[in-house]
C-alpha atoms as a PDB file:
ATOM      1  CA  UNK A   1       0.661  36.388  47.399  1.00  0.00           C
ATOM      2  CA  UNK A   2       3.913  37.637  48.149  1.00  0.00           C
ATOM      3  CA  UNK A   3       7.505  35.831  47.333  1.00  0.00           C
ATOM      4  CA  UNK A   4       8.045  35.491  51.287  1.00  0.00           C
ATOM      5  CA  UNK A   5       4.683  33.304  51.679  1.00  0.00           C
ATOM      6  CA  UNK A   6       5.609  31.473  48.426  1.00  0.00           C
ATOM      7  CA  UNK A   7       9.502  30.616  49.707  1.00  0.00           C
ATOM      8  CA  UNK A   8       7.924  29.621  52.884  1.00  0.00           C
ATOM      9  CA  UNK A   9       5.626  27.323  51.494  1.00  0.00           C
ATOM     10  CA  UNK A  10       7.823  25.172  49.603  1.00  0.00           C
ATOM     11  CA  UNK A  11      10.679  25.201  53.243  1.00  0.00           C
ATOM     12  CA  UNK A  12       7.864  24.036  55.688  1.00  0.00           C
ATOM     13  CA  UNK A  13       8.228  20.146  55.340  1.00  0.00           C
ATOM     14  CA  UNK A  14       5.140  18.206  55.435  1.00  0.00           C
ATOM     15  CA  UNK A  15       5.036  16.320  58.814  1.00  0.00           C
ATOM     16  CA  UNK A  16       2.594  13.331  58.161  1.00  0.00           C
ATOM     17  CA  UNK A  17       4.197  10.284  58.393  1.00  0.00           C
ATOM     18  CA  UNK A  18       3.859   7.692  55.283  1.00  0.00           C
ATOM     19  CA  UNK A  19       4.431   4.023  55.627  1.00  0.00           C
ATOM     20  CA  UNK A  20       6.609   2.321  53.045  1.00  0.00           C
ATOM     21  CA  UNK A  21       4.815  -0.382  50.644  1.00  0.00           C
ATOM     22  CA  UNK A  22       8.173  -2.598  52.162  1.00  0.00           C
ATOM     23  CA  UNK A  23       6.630  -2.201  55.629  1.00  0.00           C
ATOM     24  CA  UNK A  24       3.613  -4.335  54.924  1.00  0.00           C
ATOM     25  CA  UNK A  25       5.046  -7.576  56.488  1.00  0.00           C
ATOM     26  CA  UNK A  26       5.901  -5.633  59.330  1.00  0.00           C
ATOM     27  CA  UNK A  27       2.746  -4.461  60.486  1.00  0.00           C
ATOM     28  CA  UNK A  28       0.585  -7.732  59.695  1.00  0.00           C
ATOM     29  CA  UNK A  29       2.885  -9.652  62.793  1.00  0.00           C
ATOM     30  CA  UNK A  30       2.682  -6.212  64.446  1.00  0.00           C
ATOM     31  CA  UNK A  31      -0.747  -6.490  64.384  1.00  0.00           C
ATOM     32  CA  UNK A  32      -1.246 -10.305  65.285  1.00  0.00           C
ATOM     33  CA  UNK A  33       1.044  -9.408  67.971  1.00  0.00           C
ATOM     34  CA  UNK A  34      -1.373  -6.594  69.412  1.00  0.00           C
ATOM     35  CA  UNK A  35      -4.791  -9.010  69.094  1.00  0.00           C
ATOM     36  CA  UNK A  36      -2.892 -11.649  70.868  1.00  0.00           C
ATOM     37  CA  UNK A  37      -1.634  -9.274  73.603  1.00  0.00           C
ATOM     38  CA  UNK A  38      -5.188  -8.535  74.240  1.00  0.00           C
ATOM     39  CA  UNK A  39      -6.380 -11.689  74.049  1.00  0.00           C
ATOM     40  CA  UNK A  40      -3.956 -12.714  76.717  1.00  0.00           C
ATOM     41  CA  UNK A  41      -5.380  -9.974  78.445  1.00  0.00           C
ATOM     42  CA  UNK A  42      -8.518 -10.712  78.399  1.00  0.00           C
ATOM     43  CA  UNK A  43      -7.770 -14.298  79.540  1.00  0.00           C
ATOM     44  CA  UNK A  44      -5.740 -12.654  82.487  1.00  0.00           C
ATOM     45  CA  UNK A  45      -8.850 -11.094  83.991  1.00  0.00           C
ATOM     46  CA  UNK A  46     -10.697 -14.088  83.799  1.00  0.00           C
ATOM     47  CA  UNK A  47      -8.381 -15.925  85.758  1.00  0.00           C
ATOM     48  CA  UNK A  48      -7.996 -13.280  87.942  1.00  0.00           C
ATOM     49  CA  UNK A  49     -11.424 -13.157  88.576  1.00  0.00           C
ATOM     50  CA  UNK A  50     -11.696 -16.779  89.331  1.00  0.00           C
ATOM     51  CA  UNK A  51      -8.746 -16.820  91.523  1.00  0.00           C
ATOM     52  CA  UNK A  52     -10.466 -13.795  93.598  1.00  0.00           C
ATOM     53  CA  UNK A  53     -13.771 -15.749  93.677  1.00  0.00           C
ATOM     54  CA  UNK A  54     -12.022 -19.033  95.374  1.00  0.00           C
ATOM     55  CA  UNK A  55      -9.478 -16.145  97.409  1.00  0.00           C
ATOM     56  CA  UNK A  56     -13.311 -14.679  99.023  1.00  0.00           C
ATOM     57  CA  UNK A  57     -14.385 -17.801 100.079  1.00  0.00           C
ATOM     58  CA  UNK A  58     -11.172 -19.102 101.652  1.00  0.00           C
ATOM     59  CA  UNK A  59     -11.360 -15.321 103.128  1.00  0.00           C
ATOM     60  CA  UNK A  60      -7.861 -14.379 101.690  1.00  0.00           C
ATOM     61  CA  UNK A  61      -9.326 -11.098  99.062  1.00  0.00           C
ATOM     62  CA  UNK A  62      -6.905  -8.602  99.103  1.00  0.00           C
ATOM     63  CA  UNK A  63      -4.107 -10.512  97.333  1.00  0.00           C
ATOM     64  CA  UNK A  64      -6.073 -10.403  93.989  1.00  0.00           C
ATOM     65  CA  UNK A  65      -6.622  -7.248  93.952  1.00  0.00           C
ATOM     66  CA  UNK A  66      -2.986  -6.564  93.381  1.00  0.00           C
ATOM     67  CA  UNK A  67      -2.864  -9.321  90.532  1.00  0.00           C
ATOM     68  CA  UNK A  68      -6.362  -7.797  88.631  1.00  0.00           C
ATOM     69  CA  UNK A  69      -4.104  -4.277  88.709  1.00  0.00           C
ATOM     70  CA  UNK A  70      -1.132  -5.585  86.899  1.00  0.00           C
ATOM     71  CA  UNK A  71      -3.332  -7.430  84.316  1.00  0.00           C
ATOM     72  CA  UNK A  72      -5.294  -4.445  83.765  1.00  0.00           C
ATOM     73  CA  UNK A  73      -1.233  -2.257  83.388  1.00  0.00           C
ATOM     74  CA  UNK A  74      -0.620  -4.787  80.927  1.00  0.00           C
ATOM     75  CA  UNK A  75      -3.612  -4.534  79.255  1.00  0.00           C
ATOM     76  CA  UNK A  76      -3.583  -0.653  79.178  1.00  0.00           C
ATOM     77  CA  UNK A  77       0.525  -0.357  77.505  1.00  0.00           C
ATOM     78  CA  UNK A  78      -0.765  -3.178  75.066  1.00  0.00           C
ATOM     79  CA  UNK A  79      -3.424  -0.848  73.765  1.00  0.00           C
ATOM     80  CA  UNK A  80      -1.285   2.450  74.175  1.00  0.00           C
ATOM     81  CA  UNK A  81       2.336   0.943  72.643  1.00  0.00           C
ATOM     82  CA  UNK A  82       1.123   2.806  69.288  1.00  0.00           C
ATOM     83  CA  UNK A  83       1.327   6.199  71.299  1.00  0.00           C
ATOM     84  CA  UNK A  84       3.851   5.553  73.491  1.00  0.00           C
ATOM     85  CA  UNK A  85       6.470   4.987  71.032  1.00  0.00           C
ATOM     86  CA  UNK A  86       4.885   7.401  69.122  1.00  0.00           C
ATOM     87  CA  UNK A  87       6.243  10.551  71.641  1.00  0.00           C
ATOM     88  CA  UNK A  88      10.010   8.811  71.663  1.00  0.00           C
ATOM     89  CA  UNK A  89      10.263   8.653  67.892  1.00  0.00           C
END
């Protein structure tokens, strides 16, 4: 090995990110926060789904549509918050 691949070696920083023992707290309501996001979730498309079902037979189905697609938004930043904060940091 030459000096220039040695020198080089010790300037590249390494870029994986390591979570501070202090952080610990942090990520337990972090992570109760994330379960319960989905479980809300998962409780919105229920009752969306029973709200279309009583919608159909009143003849009125389009209008839940619209409310299954912003549970389902939800549901999908929920699940990708970890990435998308992730590219702004």
């Amino acid at each position: 090995m030459n000096s220039l691949s040695i020198r080089a070696a010790n300037v590249i920083p390494d870029p994986t990110p390591v979570v501070p023992p202090e952080a610990g707290g942090l990520l337990t309501i972090l992570n109760w926060a994330s379960g319960i996001g989905l479980v809300l979730g998962v409780l919105g498309v229920i009752i969306v789904g029973i709200g279309m079902v009583i919608q159909l037979q009143r003849g009125e189905g389009g209008q839940a549509l619209a409310k299954l697609g912003w549970v389902l938004l939800g549901c999908i930043i929920i699940t990708s918050a970890a990435g998308i904060v992730r590219a702004f940091v």
